[in-house]
C-alpha atoms as a PDB file:
ATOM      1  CA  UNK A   1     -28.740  -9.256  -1.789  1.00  0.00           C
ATOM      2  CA  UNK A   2     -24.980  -8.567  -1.185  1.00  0.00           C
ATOM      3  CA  UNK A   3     -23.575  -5.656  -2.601  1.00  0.00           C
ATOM      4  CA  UNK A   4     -19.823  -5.617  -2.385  1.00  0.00           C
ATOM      5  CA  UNK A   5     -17.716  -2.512  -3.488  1.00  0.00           C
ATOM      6  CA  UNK A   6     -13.868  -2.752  -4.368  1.00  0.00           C
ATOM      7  CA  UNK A   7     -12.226   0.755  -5.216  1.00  0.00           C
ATOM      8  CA  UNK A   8     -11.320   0.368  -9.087  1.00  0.00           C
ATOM      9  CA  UNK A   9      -7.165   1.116  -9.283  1.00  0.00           C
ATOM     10  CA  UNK A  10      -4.655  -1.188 -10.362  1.00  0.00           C
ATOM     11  CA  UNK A  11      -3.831  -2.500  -6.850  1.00  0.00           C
ATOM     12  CA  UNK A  12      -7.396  -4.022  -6.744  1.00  0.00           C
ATOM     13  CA  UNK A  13      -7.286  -5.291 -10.198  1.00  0.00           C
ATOM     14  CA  UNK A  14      -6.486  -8.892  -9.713  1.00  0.00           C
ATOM     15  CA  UNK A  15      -9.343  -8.983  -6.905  1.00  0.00           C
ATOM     16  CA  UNK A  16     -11.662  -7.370  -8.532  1.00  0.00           C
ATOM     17  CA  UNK A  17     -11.560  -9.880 -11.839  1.00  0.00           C
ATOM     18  CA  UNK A  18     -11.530 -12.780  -9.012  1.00  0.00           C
ATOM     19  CA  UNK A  19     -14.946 -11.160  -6.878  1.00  0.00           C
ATOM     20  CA  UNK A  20     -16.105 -10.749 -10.611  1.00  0.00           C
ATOM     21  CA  UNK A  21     -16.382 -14.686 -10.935  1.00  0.00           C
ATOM     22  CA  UNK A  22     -18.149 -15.184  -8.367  1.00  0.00           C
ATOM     23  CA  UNK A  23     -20.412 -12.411  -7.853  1.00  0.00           C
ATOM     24  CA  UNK A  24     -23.668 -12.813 -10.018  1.00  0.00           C
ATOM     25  CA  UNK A  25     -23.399  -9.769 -11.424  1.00  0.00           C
ATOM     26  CA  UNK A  26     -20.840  -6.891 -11.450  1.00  0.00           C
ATOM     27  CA  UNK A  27     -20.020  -3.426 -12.981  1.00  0.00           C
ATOM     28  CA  UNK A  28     -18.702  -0.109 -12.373  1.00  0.00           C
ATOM     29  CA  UNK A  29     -19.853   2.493  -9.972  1.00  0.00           C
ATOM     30  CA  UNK A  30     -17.991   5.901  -9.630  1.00  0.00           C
ATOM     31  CA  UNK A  31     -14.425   5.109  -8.925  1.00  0.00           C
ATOM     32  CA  UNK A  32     -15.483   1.811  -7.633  1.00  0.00           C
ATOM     33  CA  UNK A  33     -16.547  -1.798  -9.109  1.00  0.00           C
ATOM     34  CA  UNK A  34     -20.139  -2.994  -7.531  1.00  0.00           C
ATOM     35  CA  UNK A  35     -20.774  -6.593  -7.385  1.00  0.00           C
ATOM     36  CA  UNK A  36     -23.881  -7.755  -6.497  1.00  0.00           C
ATOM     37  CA  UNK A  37     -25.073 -11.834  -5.343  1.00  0.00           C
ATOM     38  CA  UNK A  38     -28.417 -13.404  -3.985  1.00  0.00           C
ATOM     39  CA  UNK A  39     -25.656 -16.196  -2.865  1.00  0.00           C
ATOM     40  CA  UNK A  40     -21.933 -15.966  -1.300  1.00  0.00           C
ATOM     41  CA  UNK A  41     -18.964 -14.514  -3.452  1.00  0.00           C
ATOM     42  CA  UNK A  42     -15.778 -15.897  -2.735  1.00  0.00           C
ATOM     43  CA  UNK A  43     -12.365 -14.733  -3.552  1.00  0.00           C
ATOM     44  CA  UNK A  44      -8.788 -16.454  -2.746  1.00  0.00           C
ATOM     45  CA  UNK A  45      -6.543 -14.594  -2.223  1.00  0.00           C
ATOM     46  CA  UNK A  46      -3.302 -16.708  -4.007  1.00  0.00           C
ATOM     47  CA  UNK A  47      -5.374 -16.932  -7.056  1.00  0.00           C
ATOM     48  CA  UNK A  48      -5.506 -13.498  -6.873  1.00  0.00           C
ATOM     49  CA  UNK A  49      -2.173 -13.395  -6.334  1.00  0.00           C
ATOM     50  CA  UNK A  50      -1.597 -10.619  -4.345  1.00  0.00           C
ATOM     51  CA  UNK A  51       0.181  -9.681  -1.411  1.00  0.00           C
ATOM     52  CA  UNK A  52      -1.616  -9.765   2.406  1.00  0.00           C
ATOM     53  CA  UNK A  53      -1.146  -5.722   2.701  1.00  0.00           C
ATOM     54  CA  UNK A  54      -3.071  -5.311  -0.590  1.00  0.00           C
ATOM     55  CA  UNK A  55      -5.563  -7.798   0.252  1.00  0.00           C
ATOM     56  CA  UNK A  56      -6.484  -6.915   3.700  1.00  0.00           C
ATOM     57  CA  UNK A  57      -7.365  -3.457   2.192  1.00  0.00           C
ATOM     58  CA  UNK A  58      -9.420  -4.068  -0.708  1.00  0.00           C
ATOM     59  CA  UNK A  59     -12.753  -4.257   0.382  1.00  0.00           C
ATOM     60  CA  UNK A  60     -14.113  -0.472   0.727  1.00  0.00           C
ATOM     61  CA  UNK A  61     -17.716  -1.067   1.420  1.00  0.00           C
ATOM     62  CA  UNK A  62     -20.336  -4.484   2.092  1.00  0.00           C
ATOM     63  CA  UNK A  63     -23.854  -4.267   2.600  1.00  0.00           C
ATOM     64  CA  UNK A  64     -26.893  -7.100   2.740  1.00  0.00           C
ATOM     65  CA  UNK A  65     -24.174  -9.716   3.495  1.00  0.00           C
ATOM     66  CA  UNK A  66     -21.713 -10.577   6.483  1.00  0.00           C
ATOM     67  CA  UNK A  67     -18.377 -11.358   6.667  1.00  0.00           C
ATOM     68  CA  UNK A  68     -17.942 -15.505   6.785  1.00  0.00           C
ATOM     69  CA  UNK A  69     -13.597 -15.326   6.523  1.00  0.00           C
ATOM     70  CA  UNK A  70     -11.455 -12.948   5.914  1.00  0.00           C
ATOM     71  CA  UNK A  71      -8.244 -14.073   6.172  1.00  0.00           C
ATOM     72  CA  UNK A  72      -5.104 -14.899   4.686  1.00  0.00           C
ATOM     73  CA  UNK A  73      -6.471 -17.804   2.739  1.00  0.00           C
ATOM     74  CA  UNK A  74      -9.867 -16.073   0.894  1.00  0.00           C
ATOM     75  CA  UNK A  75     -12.666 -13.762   1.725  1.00  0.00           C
ATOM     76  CA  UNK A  76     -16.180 -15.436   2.035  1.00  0.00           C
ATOM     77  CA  UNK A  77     -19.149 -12.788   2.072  1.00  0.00           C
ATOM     78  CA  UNK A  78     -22.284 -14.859   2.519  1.00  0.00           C
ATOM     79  CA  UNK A  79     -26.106 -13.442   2.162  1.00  0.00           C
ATOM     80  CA  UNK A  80     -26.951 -11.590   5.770  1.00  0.00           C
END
């Protein structure tokens, strides 16, 4: 299972309702949102609308899944 964690501020807000649509299931965890999927979550980036700085420093911590992209374009976290 992937578990995905996105630090909860405002910076991360438009990302985290994005990775929410995709993930199977999501919800808070400390200061951070979890979001947990037996299959890939996939988030792009312009309909998250936010800027490449933000973007490139949302994700704080991935495990049971690997990194498929993670570019400019959309970040693609698919089962390990």
């Amino acid at each position: 299972m992937i578990r995905l964690f996105i630090l909860d501020v405002p910076e991360f807000r438009q990302v985290i309702e994005k990775a929410a649509q995709s993930a199977q299931r999501s919800g808070p965890a400390g200061d951070y949102v979890e979001f947990d999927s037996d299959e890939a979550i996939t988030v792009d980036r312009r309909a998250a609308g936010v800027r490449r700085a933000v973007w490139y420093s949302a994700i704080a911590a991935l495990s049971g899944g690997k990194v498929a992209q993670y570019d400019g374009d959309a970040l693609r976290i698919e089962p390990a």
